[in-house]
Protein backbone atom coordinates (compact mmCIF):
# COMPACT_ATOMS: atom_id res chain seq x y z
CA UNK A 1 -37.12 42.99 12.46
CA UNK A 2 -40.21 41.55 12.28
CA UNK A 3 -41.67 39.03 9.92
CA UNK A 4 -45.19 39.87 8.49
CA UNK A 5 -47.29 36.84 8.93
CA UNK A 6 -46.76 36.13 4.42
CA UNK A 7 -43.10 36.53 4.88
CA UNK A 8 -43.69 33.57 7.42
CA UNK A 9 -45.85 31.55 4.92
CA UNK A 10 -43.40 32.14 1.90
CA UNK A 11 -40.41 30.90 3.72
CA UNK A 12 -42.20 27.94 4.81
CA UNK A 13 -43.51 26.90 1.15
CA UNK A 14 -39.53 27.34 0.53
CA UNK A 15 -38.88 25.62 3.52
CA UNK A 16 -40.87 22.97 2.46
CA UNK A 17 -39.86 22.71 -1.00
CA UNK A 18 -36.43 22.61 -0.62
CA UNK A 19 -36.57 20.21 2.01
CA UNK A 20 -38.62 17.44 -0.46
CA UNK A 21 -38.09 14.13 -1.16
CA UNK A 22 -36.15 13.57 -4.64
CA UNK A 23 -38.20 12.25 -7.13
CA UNK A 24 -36.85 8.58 -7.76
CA UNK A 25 -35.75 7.47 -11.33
CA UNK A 26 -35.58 3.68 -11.54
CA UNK A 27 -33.31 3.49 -15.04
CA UNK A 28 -34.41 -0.71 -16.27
CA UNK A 29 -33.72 -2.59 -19.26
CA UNK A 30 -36.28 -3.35 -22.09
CA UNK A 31 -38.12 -6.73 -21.05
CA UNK A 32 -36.90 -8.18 -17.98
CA UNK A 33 -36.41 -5.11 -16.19
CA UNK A 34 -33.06 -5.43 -14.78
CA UNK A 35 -31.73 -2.61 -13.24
CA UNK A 36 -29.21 -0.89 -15.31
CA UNK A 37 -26.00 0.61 -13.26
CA UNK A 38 -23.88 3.48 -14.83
CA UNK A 39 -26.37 4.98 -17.83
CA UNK A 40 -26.47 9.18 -17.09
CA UNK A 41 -28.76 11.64 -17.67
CA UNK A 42 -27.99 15.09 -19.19
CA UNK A 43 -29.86 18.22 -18.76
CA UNK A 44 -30.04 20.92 -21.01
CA UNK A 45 -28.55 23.39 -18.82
CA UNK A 46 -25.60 20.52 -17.85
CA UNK A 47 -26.67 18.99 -14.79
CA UNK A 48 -25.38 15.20 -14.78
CA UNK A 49 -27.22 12.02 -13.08
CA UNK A 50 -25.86 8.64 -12.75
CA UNK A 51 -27.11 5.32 -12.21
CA UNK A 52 -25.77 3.92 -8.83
CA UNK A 53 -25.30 0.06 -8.16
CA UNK A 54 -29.29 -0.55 -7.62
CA UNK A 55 -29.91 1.19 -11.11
CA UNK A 56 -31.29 4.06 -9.51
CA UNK A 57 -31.16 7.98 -9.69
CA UNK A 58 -32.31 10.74 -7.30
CA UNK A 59 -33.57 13.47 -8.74
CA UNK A 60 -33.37 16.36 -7.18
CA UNK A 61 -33.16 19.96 -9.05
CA UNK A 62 -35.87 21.94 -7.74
CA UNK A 63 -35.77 24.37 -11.01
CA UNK A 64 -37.07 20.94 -12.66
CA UNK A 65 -39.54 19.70 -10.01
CA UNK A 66 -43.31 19.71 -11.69
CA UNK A 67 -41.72 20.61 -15.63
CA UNK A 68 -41.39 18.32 -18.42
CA UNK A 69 -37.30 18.03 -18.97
CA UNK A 70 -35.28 16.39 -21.59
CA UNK A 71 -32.60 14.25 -20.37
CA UNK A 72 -30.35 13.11 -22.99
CA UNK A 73 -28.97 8.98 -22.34
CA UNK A 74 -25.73 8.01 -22.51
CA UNK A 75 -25.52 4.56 -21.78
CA UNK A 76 -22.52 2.70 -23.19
CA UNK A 77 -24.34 -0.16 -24.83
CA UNK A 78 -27.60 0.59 -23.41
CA UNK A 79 -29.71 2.84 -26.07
CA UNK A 80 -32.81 4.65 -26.43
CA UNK A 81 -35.06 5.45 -29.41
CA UNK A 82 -33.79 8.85 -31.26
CA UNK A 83 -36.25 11.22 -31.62
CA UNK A 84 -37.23 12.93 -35.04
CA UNK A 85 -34.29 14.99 -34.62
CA UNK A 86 -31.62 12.26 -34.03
CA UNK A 87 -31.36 12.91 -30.17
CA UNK A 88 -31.71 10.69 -28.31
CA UNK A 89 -32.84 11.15 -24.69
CA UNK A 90 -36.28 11.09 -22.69
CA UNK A 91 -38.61 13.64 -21.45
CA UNK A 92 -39.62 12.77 -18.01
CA UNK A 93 -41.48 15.33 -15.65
CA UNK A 94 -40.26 14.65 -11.81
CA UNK A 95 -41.65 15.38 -8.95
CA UNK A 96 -41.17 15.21 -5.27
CA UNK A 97 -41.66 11.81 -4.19
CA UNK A 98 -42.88 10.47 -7.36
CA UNK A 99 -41.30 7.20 -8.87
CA UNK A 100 -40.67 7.43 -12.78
CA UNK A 101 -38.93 4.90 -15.07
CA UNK A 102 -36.61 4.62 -17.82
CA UNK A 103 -36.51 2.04 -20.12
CA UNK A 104 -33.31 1.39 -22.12
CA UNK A 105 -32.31 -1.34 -24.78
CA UNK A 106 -29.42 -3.43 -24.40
CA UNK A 107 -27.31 -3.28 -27.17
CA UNK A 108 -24.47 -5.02 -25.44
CA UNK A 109 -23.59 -9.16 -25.78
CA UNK A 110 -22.29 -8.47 -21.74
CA UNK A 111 -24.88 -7.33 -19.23
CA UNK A 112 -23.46 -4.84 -16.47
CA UNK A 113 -23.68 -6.04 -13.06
CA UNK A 114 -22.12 -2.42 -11.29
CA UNK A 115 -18.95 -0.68 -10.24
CA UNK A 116 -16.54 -2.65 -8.07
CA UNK A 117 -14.34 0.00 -6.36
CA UNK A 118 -14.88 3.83 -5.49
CA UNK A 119 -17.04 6.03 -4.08
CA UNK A 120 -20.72 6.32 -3.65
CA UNK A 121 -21.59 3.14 -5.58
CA UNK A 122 -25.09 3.65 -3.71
CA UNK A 123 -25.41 7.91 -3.33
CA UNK A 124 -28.30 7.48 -5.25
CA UNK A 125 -30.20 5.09 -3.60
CA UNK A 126 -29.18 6.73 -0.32
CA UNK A 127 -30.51 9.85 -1.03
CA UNK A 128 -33.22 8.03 -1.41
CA UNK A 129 -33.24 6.58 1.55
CA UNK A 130 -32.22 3.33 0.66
CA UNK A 131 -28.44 1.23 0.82
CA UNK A 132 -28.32 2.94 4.49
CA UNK A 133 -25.91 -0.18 5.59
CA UNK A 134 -23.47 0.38 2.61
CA UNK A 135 -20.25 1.79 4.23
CA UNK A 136 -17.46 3.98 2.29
CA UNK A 137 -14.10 2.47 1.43
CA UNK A 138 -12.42 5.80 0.78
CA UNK A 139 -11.02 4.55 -2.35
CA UNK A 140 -12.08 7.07 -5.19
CA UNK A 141 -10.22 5.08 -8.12
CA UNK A 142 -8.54 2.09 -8.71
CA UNK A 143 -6.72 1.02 -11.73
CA UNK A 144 -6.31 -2.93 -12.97
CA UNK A 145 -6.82 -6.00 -10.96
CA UNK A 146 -4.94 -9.13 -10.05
CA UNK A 147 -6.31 -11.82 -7.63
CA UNK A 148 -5.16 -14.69 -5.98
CA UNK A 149 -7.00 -17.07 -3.26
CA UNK A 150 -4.58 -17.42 -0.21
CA UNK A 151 -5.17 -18.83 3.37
CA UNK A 152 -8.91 -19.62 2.43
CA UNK A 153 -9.44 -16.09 0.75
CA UNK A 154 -9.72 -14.21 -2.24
CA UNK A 155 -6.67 -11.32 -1.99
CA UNK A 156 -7.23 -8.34 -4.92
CA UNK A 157 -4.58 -6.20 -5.53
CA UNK A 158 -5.30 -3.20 -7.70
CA UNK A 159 -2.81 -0.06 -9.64
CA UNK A 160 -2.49 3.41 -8.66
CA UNK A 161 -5.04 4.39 -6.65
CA UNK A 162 -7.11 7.90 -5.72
CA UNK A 163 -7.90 8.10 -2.20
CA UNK A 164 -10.04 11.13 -0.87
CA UNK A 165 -7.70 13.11 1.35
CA UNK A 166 -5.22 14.33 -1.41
CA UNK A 167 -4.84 14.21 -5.14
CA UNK A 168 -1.65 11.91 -4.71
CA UNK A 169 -3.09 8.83 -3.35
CA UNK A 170 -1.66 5.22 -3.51
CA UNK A 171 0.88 4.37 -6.01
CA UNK A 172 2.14 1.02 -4.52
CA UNK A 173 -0.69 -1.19 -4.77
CA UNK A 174 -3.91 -1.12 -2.64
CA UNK A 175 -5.43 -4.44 -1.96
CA UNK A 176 -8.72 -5.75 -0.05
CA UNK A 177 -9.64 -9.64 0.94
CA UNK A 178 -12.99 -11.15 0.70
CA UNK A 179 -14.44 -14.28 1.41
CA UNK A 180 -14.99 -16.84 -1.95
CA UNK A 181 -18.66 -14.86 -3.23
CA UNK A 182 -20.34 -15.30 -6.22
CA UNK A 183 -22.17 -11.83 -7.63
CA UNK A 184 -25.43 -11.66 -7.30
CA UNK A 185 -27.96 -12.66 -10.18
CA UNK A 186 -28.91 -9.05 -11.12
CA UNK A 187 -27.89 -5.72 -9.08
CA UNK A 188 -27.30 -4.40 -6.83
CA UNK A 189 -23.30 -5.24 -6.79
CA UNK A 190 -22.39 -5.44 -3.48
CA UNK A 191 -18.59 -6.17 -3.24
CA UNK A 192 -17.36 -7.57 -0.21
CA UNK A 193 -14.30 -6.14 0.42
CA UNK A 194 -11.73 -5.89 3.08
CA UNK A 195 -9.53 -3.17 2.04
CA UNK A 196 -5.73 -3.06 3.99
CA UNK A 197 -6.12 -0.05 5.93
CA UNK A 198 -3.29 1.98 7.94
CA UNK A 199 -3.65 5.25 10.08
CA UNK A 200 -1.49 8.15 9.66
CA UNK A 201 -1.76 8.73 13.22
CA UNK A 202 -3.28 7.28 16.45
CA UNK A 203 -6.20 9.56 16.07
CA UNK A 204 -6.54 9.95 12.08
CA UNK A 205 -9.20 7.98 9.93
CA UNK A 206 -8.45 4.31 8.74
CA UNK A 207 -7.31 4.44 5.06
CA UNK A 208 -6.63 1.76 2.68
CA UNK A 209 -2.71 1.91 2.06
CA UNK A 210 0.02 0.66 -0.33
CA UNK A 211 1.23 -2.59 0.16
CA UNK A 212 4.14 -2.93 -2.07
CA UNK A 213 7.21 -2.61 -0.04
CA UNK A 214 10.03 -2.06 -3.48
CA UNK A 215 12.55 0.55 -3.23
CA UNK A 216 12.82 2.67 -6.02
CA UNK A 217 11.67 5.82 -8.00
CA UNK A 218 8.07 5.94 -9.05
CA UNK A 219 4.94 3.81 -8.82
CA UNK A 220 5.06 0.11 -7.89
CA UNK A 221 2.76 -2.41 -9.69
CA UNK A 222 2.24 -6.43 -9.16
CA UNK A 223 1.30 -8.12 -11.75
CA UNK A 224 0.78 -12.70 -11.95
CA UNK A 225 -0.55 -13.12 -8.84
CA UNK A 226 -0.23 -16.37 -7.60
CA UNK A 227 -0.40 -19.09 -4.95
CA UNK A 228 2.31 -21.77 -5.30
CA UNK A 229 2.74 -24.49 -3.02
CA UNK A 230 6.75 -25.08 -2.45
CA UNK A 231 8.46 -28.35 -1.79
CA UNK A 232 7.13 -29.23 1.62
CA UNK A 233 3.33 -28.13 0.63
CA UNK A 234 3.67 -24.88 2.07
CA UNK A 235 1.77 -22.47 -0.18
CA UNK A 236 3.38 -18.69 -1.12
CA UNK A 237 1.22 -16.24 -2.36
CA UNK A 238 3.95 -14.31 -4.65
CA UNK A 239 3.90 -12.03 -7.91
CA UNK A 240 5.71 -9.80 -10.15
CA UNK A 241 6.70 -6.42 -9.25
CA UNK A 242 7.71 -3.68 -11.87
CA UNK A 243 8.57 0.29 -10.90
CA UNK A 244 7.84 2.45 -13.66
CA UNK A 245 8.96 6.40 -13.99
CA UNK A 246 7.87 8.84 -16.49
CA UNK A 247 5.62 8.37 -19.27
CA UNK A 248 4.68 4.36 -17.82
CA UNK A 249 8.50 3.63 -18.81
CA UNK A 250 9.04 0.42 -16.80
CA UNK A 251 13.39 0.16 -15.50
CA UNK A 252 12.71 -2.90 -12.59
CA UNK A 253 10.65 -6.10 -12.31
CA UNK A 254 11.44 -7.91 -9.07
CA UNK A 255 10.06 -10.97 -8.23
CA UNK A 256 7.60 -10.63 -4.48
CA UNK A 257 6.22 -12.07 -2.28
CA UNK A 258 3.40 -11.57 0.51
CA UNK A 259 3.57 -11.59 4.26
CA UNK A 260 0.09 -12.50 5.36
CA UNK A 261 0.97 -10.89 8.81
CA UNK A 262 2.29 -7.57 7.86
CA UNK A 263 0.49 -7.44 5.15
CA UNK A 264 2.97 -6.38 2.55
CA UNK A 265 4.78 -7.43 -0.56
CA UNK A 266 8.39 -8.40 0.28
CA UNK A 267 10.88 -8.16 -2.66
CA UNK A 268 12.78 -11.79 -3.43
CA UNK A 269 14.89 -11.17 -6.23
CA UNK A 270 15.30 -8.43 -8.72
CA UNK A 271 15.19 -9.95 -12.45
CA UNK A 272 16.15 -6.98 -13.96
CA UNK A 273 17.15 -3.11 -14.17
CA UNK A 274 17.44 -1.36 -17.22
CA UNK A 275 21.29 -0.06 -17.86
CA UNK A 276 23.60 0.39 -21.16
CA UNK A 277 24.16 -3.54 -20.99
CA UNK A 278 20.49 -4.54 -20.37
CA UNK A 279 18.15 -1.40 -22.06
CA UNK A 280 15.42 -4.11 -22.31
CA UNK A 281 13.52 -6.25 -19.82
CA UNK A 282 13.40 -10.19 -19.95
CA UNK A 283 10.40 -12.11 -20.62
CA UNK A 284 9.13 -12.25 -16.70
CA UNK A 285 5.73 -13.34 -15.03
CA UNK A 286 4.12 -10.17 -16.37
CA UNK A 287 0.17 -10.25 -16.97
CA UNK A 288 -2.20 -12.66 -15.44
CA UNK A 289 -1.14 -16.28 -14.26
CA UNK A 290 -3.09 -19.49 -15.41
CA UNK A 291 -3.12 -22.92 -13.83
CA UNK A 292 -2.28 -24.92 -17.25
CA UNK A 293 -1.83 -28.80 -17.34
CA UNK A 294 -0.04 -30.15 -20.80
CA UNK A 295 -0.75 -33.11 -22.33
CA UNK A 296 2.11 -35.16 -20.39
CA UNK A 297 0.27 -34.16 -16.98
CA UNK A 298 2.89 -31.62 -15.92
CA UNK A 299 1.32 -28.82 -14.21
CA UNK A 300 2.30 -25.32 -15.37
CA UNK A 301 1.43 -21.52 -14.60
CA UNK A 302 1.08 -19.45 -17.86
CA UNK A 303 1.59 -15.74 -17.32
CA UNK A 304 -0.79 -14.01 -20.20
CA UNK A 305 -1.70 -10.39 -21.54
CA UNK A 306 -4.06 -11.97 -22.92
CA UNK A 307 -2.27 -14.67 -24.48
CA UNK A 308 0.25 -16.71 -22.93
CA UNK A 309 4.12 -15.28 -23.36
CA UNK A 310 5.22 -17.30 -20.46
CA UNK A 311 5.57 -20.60 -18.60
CA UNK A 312 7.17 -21.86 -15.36
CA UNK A 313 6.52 -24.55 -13.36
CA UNK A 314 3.83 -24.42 -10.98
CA UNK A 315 5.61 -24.71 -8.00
CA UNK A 316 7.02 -21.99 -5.32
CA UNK A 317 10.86 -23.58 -6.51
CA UNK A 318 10.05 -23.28 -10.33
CA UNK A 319 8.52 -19.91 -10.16
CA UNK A 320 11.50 -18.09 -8.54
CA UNK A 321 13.91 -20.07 -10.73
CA UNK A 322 14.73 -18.20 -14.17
CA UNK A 323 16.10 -20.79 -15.51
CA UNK A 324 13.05 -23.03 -15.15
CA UNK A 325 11.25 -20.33 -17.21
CA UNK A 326 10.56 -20.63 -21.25
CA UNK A 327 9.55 -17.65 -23.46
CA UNK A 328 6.32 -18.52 -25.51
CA UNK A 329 5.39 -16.80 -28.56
CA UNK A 330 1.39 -15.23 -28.19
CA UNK A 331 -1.07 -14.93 -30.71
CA UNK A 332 -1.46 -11.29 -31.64
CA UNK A 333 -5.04 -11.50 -32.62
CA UNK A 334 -8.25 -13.76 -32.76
CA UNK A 335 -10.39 -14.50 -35.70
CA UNK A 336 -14.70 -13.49 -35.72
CA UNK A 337 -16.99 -16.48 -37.34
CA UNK A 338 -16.39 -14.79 -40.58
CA UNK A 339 -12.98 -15.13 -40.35
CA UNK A 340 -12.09 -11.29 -39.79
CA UNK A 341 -8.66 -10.73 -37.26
CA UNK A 342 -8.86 -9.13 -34.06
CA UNK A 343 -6.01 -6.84 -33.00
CA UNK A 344 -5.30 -7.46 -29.08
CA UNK A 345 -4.44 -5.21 -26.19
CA UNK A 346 -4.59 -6.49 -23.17
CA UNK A 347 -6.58 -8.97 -21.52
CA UNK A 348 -7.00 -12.70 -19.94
CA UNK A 349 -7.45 -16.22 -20.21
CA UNK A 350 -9.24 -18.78 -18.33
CA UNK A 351 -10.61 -22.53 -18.77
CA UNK A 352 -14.11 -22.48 -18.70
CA UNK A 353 -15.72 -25.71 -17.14
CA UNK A 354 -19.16 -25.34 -18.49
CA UNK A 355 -18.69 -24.90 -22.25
CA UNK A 356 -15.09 -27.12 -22.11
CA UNK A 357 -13.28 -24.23 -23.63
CA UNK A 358 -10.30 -21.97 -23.48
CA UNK A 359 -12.22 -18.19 -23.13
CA UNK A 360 -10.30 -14.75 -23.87
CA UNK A 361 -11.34 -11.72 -23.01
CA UNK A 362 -9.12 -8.77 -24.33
CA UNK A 363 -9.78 -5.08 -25.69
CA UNK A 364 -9.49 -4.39 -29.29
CA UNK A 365 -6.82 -2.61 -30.19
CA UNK A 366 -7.29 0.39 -32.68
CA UNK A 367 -11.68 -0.33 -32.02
CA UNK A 368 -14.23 1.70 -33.27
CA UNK A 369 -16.20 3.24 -31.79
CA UNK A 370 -13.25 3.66 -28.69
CA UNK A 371 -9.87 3.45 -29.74
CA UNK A 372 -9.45 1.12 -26.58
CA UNK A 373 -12.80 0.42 -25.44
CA UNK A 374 -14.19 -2.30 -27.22
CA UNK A 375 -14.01 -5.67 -25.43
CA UNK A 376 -14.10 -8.68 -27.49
CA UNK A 377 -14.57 -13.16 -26.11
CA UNK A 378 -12.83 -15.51 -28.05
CA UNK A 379 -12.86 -19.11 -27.38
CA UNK A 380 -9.71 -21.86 -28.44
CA UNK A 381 -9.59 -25.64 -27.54
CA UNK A 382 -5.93 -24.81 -26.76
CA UNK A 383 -4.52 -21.80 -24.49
CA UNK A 384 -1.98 -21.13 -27.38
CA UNK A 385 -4.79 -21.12 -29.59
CA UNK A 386 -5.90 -20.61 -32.02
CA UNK A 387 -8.76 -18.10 -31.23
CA UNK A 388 -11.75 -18.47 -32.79
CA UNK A 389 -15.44 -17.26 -32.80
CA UNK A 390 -14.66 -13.38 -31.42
CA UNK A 391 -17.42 -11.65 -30.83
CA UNK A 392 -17.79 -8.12 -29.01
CA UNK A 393 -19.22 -8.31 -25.98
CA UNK A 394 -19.07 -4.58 -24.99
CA UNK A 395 -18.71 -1.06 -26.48
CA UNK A 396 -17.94 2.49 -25.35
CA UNK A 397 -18.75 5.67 -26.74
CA UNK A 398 -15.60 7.68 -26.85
CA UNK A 399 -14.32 6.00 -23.47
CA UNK A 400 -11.36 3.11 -22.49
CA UNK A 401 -12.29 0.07 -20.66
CA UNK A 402 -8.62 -1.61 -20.32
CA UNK A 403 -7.03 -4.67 -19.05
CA UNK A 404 -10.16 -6.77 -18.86
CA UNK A 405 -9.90 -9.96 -16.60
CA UNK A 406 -12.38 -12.73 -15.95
CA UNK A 407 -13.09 -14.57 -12.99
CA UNK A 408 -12.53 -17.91 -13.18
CA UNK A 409 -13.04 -18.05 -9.27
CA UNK A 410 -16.90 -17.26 -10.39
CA UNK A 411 -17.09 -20.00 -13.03
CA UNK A 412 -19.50 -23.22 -12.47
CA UNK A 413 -19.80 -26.52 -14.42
CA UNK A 414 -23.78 -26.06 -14.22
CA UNK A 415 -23.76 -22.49 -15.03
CA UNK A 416 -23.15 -20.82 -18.58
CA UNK A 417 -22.64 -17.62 -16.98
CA UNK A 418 -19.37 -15.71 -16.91
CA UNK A 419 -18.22 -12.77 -15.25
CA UNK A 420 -15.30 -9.86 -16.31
CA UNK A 421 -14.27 -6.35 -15.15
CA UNK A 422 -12.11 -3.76 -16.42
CA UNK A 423 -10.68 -0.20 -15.89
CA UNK A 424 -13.69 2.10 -16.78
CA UNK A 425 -10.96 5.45 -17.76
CA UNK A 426 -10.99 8.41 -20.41
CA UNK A 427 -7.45 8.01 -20.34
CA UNK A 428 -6.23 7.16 -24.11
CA UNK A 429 -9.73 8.46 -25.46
CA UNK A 430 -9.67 11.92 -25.80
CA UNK A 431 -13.26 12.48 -23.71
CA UNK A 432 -13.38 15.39 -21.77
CA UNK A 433 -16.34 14.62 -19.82
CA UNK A 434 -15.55 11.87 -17.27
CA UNK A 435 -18.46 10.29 -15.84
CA UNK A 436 -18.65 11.05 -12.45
CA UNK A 437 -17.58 8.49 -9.63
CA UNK A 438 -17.53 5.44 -11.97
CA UNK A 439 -14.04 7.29 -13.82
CA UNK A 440 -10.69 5.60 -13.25
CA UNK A 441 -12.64 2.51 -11.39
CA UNK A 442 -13.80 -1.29 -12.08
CA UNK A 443 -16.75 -2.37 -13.39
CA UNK A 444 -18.41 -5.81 -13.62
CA UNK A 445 -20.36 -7.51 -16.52
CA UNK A 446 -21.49 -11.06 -17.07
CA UNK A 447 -22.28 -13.06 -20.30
CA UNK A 448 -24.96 -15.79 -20.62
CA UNK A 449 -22.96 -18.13 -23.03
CA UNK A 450 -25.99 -20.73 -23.50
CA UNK A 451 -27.73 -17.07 -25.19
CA UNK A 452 -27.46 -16.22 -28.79
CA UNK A 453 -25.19 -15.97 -30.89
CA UNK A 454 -23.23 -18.27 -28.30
CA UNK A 455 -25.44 -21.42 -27.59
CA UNK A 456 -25.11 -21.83 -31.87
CA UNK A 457 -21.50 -22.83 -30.98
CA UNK A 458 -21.57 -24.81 -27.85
């Protein structure tokens, strides 16, 4: 058949259009400008954009290119102005390789810095033909972080995990190194990491793999991550291991430790497994462990969630020995400046150098708006407390941000600024409209402590 010289023409105009650049939506927060990570835009008709890591969006619908289109916000602590109607949202009108802006208010205390694990933490700025060095992990999701430094680097070690080749992905532990960083000032969050990576076979793609080596039915998870040095100065990087089956019913903590050459957790001991005689567990080194030195100069590792429930000594000897270990009774909240209690979930503790203080971080449990997805900082001159001055740092909108940890490793003497992540999850909220990419993954925030209302109390 042949083409009439305006069939030619039309298919080239398509040709043409189709093949355009995206229009480029820089999403910024009111004042400075930062670049704001994670805040989507909704179409009428349902289409979905997301902020990547560089704060940046790629629009590219051609049924919107050239018209004015609503977009409603939803930002998580970072707001527009409603409009007459109470909606609130922008109208922009994109076009092919035009640059247009969005400007969004910080309602949050915590500023976010980006996502931490899973995929296509730069499609957007790709597609805009930017990030072109950023290479994919494979890791889709990742659930709750513990870190420990070890042989001169920073080891993570995260939960279940959703890889890309299956549904069923890695339910013994995925981990990553990276060399001692600090994030950067303002995005884009670039995380360094190193993921352990196996092939299926000799031909097959590297993918990250599990690395907890317990026997048992159901998931494996590692929780007090430590390095201990034993008697001879030798230092063991070792944890807590718990299997869990069914509705997250735990029936096994063993204590583990890692080879740095195979790469694995090795099982030590097991502390306990649920039976008729035993139906519940021991306190263990569950949670998050703390360097701690007491008032005698005895040095200590305090396993917390967020608040300390246990104490061993902080040696590889004391740590695998029971009966070195004592039970501690945690707070179960933390009080505001007006003196209203906090109910905890889960969370962490850390010595803060700058401000001289004992800071928690934990999510509220029972919070409005998110049943679990408001994140509260506490400070205490004590780790057993008590914990004062809560304020919230961060909120959701019908969405969980769970077991919340900060990074000491990040902390300075000279700098007020502190950093935390978190599991970013609808689980436990009811919302049926996961954000895409950032769902079931980590995502970093900092606080500028010498800002209001903080510097009032330093």
């Amino acid at each position: 058949m042949r083409l009439t010289p305006w069939l030619l023409g039309l298919l080239s105009v398509v040709a043409t259009d189709l093949g355009a650049a995206p229009c480029r939506v820089e999403v910024v927060e009111q004042g400075d400008g930062w670049p704001v990570p994670g805040v989507e835009l909704r179409t009428v008709h349902g289409v979905r954009f997301v902020s990547d890591n560089a704060g940046l969006i790629a629009l590219d619908l051609p049924e919107l290119m050239g018209r004015e289109t609503w977009f409603t916000v939803v930002g998580h602590g970072y707001d527009v102005k409603p409009d007459g109607f109470g909606y609130q949202g922008v109208r922009l009108t994109p076009a092919a390789g035009q640059t247009l802006k969005v400007t969004v208010t910080r309602t949050n205390l915590a500023r976010r810095l980006g996502r931490l694990t899973g995929a296509g933490l730069f499609v957007e700025a790709q597609k805009l033909g930017e990030q072109a060095d950023w290479k994919e992990s494979g890791v889709l999701g990742a659930d709750s972080v513990v870190t420990a430094e070890f042989g001169g680097r920073l080891h993570w070690f995260w939960g279940d995990t959703n890889l890309a080749h299956h549904p069923l992905g890695i339910f013994n532990v995925s981990a990553a190194t990276t060399d001692k960083f600090l994030p950067p000032a303002k995005p884009p969050l670039r995380p360094p990491y190193a993921y352990v990576t196996a092939r299926q076979t000799a031909r097959s793609e590297l993918r990250p793999r599990g690395v907890a080596a317990v026997p048992g039915e159901g998931p494996t998870w590692v929780w007090g991550a430590v390095t201990l040095p034993d008697a001879k100065g030798a230092p063991h990087l070792v944890a807590a291991a718990v299997k869990v089956k069914g509705q997250m019913h735990a029936y096994r903590w063993d204590l583990v430790e890692w080879d740095p050459h195979e790469e694995l957790f090795h099982p030590l001991d097991t502390v306990w497994t649920e039976d008729a005689t035993h139906p519940q567990a021991p306190p263990v080194p569950n949670g998050h462990a703390v360097p701690w030195t007491d008032a005698a100069g005895r040095a200590w590792i305090l396993f917390c969630n967020p608040f300390p429930t246990l104490r061993t000594p902080a040696t590889y000897e004391g740590w695998k020995n029971p009966e070195k270990w004592k039970a501690l009774r945690p707070a179960t909240s933390a009080s505001t400046p007006a003196g209203e209690a906090i109910s905890v979930h889960g969370g962490h503790i850390a010595w803060h150098p700058w401000s001289r203080k004992w800071l928690a971080i934990f999510t509220q449990k029972g919070g409005k708006p998110s049943f679990l997805g408001e994140i509260w900082l506490a400070e205490a001159t004590d780790p057993a407390g008590p914990w004062v001055n809560a304020r919230k740092v961060l909120t959701h909108d019908d969405y969980t941000f769970y077991n919340p940890v900060l990074h000491p490793e990040f902390f300075r003497a000279d700098s007020p600024v502190i950093h935390f992540e978190g599991t970013y999850t609808t689980t436990f909220s009811g919302n049926k409209q996961p954000t895409p990419r950032w769902e079931y993954n980590q995502v970093l925030y900092q606080v500028d402590l010498s800002q209001p209302p903080f510097a009032a109390g330093k």
